[in-house]
Protein backbone atom coordinates (compact mmCIF):
# COMPACT_ATOMS: atom_id res chain seq x y z
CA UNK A 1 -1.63 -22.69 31.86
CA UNK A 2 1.62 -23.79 32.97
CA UNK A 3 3.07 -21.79 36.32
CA UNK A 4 7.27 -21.23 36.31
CA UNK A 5 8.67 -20.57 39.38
CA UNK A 6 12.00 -18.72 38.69
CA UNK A 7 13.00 -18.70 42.48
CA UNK A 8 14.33 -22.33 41.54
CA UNK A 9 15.76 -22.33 38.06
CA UNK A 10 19.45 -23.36 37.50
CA UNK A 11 22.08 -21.41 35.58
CA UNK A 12 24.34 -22.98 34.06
CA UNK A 13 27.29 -21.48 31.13
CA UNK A 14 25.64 -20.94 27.64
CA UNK A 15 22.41 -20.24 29.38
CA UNK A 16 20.50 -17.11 27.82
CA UNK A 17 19.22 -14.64 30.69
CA UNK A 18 17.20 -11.37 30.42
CA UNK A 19 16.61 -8.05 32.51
CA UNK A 20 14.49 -5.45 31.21
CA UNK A 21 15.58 -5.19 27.75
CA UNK A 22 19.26 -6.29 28.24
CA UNK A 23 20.72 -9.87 27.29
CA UNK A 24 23.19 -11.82 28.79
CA UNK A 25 24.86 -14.97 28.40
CA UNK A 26 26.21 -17.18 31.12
CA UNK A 27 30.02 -17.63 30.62
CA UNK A 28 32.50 -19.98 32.17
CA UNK A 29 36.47 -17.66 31.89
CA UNK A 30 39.59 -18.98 31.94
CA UNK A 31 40.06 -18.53 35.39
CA UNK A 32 37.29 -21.07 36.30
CA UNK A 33 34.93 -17.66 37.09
CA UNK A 34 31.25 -17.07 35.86
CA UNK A 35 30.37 -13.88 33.88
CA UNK A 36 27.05 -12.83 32.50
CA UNK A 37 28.59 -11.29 29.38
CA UNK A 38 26.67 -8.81 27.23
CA UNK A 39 24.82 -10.01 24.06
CA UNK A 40 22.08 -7.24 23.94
CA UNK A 41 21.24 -6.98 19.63
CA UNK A 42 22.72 -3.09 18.71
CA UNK A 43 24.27 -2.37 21.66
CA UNK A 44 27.71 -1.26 21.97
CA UNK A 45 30.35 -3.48 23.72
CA UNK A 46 28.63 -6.98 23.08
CA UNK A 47 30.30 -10.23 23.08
CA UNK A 48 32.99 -8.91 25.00
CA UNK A 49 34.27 -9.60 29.14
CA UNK A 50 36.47 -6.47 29.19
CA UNK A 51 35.49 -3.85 31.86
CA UNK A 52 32.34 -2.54 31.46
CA UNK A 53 31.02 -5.05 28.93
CA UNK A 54 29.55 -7.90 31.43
CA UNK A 55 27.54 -8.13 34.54
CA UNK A 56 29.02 -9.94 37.47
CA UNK A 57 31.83 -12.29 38.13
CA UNK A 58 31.64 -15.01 40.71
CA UNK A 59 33.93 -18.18 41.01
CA UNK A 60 30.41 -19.99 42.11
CA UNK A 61 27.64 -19.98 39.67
CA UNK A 62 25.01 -20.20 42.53
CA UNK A 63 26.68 -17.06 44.25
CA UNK A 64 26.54 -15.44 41.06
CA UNK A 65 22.59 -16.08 40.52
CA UNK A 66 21.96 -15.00 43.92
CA UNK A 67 23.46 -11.59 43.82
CA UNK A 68 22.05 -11.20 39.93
CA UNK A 69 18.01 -12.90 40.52
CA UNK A 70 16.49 -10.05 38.84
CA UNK A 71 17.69 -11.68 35.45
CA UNK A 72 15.98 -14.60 34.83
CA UNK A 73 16.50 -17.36 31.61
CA UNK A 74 14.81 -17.13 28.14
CA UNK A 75 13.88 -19.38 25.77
CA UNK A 76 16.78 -18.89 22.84
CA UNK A 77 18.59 -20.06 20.11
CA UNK A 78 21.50 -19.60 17.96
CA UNK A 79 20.87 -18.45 14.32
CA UNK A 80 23.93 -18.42 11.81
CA UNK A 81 23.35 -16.48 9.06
C-alpha cells in the first residue's frame, strides 16, 4: 500500500489536475501568469484561456494551488492519434 499525501505535492505547468469529473491542465501565459485551463474530454470550451474556459489565474504557482487544493494531480499522458 503506498500512502500520498496531496497536502505536499508540487504543481508545476503541463501538470494534469482533476476535481470531480473536470480536467485541467497547468498553464504558464504570456504574461508570466498560471492558469488551470480546461481539458475536460466532450466538454464545451476546452483547450481554450478565454473567459469562462479556465479556472484561476495567479502570477505565483504556489498562490494559485493554495486557493485551487481541491484539485489535485493525475497520473496522464498524451495520446496522438
Amino acid at each position: 500500500m503506498e500512502i500520498i499525501d496531496k497536502t505536499k505535492e508540487e504543481w508545476k505547468p503541463g501538470d494534469v489536475l482533476k476535481k470531480g469529473t473536470s480536467f485541467a491542465l497547468v498553464v504558464e501565459g504570456l504574461d508570466s501568469c498560471f492558469f488551470l485551463m480546461n481539458i475536460t474530454p466532450n466538454d464545451t470550451g476546452t483547450f481554450s484561456l478565454n473567459e469562462g474556459n479556465h479556472w484561476g489565474v495567479d502570477d505565483n504557482l504556489k498562490y494559485l494551488k493554495d486557493f485551487h487544493n481541491e484539485w489535485h494531480k493525475v497520473n496522464a499522458k498524451l495520446v496522438i492519434e
